[in-house]
Protein backbone atom coordinates (compact mmCIF):
# COMPACT_ATOMS: atom_id res chain seq x y z
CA UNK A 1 0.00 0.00 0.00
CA UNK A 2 1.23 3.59 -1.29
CA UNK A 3 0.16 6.53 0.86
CA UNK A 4 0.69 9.95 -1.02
CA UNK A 5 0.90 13.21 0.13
CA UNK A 6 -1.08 16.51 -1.24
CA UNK A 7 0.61 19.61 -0.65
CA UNK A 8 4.15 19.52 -2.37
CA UNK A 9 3.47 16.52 -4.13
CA UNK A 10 0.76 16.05 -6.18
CA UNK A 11 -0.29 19.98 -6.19
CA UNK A 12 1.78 23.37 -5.93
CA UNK A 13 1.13 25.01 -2.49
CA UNK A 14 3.84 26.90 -2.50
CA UNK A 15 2.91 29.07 -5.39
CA UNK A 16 -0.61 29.53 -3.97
CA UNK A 17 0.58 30.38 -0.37
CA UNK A 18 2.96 32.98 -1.96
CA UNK A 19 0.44 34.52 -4.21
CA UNK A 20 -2.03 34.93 -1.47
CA UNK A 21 0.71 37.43 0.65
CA UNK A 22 1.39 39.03 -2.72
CA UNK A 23 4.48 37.62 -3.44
CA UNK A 24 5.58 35.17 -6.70
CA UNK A 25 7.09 31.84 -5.52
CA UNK A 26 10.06 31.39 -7.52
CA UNK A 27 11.37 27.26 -6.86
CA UNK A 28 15.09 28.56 -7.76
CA UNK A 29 15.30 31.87 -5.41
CA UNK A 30 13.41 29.23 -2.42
CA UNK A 31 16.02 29.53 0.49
CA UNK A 32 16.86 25.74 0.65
CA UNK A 33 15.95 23.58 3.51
CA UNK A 34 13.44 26.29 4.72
CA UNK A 35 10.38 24.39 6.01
CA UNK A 36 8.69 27.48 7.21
CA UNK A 37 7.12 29.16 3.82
CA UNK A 38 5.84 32.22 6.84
CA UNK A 39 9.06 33.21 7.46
CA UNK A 40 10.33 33.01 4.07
CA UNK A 41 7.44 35.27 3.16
CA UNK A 42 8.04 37.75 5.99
CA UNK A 43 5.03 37.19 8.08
CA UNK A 44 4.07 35.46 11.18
CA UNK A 45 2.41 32.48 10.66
CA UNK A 46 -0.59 33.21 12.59
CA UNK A 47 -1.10 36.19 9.50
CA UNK A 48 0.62 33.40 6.94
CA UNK A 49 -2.96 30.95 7.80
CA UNK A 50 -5.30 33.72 8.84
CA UNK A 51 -5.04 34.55 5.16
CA UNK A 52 -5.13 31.49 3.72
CA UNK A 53 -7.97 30.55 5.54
CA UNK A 54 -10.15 33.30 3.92
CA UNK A 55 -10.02 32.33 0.75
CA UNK A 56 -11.88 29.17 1.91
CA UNK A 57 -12.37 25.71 0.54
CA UNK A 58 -11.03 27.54 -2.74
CA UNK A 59 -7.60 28.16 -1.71
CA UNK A 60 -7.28 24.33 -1.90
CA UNK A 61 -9.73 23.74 -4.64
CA UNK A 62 -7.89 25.49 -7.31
CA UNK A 63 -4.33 24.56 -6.35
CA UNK A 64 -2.39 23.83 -9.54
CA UNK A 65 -1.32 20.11 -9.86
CA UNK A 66 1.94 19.73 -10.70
CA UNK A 67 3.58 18.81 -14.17
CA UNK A 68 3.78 14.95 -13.19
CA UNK A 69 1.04 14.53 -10.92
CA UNK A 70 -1.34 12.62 -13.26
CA UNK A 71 1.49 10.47 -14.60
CA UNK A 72 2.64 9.88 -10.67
CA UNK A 73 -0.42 8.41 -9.62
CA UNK A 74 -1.03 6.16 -12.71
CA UNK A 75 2.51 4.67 -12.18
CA UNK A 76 1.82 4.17 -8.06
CA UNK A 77 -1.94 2.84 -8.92
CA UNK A 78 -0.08 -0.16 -11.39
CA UNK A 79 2.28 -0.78 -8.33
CA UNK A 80 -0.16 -1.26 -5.77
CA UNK A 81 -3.14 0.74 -3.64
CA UNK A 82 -2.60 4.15 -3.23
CA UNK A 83 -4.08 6.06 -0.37
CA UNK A 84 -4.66 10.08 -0.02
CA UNK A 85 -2.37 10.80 2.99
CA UNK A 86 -2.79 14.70 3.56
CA UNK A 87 -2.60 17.16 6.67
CA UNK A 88 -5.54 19.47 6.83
CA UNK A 89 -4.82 23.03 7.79
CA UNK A 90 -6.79 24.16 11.20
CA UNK A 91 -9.30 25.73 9.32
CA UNK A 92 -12.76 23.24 8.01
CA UNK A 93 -12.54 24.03 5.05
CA UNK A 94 -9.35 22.49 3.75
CA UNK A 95 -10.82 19.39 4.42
CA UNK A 96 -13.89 19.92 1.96
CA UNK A 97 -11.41 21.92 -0.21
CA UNK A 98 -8.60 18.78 -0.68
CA UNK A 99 -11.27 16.50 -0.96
CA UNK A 100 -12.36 18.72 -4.16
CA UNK A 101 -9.40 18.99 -5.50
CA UNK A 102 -8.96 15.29 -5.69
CA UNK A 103 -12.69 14.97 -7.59
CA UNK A 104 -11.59 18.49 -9.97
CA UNK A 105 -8.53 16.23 -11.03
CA UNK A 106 -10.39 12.92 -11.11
CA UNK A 107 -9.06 11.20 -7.98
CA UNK A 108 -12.34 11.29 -6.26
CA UNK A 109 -12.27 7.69 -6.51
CA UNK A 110 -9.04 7.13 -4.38
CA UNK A 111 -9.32 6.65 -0.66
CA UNK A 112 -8.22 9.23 1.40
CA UNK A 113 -6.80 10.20 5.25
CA UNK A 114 -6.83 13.31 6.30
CA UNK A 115 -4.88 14.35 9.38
CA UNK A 116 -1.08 15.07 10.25
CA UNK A 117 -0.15 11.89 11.93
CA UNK A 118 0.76 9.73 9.09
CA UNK A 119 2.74 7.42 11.10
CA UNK A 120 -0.08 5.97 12.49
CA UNK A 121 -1.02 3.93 9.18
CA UNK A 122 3.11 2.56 8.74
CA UNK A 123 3.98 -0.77 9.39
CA UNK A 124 6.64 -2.85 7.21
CA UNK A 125 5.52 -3.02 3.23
CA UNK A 126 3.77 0.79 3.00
CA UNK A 127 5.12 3.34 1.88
CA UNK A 128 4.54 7.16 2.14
CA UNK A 129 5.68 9.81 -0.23
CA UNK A 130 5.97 12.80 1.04
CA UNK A 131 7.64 16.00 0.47
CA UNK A 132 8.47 16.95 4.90
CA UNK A 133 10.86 14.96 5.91
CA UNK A 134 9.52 14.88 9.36
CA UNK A 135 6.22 12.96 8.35
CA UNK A 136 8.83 11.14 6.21
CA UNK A 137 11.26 10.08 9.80
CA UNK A 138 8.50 9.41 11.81
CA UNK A 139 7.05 6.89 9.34
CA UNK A 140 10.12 5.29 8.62
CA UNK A 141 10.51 4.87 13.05
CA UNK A 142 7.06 3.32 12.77
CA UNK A 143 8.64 0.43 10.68
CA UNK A 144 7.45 1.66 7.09
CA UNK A 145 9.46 2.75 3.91
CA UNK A 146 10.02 6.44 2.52
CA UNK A 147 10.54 8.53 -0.45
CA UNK A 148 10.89 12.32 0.15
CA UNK A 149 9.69 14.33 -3.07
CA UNK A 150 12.61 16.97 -3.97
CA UNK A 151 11.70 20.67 -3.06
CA UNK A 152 13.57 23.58 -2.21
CA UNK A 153 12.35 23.17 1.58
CA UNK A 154 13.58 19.80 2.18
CA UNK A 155 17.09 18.26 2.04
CA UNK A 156 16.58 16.53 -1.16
CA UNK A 157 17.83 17.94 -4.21
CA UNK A 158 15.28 19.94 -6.24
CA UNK A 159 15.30 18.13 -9.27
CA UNK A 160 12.03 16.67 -9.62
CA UNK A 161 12.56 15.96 -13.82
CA UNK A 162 12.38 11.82 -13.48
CA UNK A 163 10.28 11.89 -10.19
CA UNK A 164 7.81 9.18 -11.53
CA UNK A 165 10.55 6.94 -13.13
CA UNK A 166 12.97 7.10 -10.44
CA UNK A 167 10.06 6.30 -7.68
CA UNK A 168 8.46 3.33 -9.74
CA UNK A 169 12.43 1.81 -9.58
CA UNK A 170 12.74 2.77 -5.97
CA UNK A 171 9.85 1.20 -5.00
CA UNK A 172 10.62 -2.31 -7.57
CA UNK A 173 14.04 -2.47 -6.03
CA UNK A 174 13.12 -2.64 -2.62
CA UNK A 175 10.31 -4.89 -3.07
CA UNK A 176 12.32 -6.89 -4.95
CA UNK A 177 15.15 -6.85 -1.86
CA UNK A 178 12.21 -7.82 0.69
CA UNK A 179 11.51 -11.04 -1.26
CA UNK A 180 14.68 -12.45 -1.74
């Protein structure tokens, strides 16, 4: 079983959360390994999420999908059952607006958990792909396997070109390695 991340995976916060403050999100000028997008943006992150949060179910609605998303998930879904594993923001709408998101891009058929504790659902044979390396440590203590997505904000480099080619063969080789 697959369980794949949202936000930084399959669709472009970071260009939404930038354009909300005003500001262009530019992947190359991203101070690297900078988790926080607030601070990059020069607010506090109480104003970073107040602001987000008025746009609504929207805001998460419309985020863009990026280049391989489509192409990701139909690669995963021929390796085995892929799961929706996505933290929420605070705010009730992000729920309803993921959950759209997934429908506007014609993944309403996938199952999906929402909350931020994505260890909880590792054990030895699942995998999560995620783009925070936190969600990515924890899982990996809980006895599952990992594969962080590139981004400027993590520690992987950003070069996301063969994402779907080099995750089908990381995912082949070790389940190849476990049944030897």
């Amino acid at each position: 079983m697959i369980f794949l991340d949202m936000d930084g995976v399959l669709c472009d916060f970071a260009s939404a959360a930038f354009a909300v403050h005003g500001r262009m999100y530019v992947p190359s000028e991203y101070p690297a390994c900078r988790w926080d997008i607030a601070s990059v943006i020069g607010v506090s992150t109480e104003v970073f999420w107040q602001k987000i949060h008025q746009q609504g179910e929207s805001f998460w609605e419309e985020l863009e999908p990026y280049p391989w998303t489509m192409d990701l998930v139909r690669e995963l879904r021929n390796l085995d059952r892929v799961v929706i594993a996505t933290s929420p923001s605070r705010c009730p709408t992000s729920y309803a607006g993921k959950r759209r998101w997934l429908i506007r891009h014609g993944l309403g058929d996938m199952d999906a958990m929402f909350g931020s504790q994505k260890w909880l659902m590792a054990k030895p044979g699942r995998w999560l792909i995620d783009d925070n390396p936190d969600n990515l440590t924890s899982w990996v203590e809980a006895g599952g396997n990992g594969y962080c997505v590139p981004q400027p904000w993590n520690k992987v480099l950003p070069k996301v070109d063969g994402l779907v080619n080099d995750l089908s063969r990381v995912i082949r080789t070790v389940r190849e390695y476990e049944t030897q």
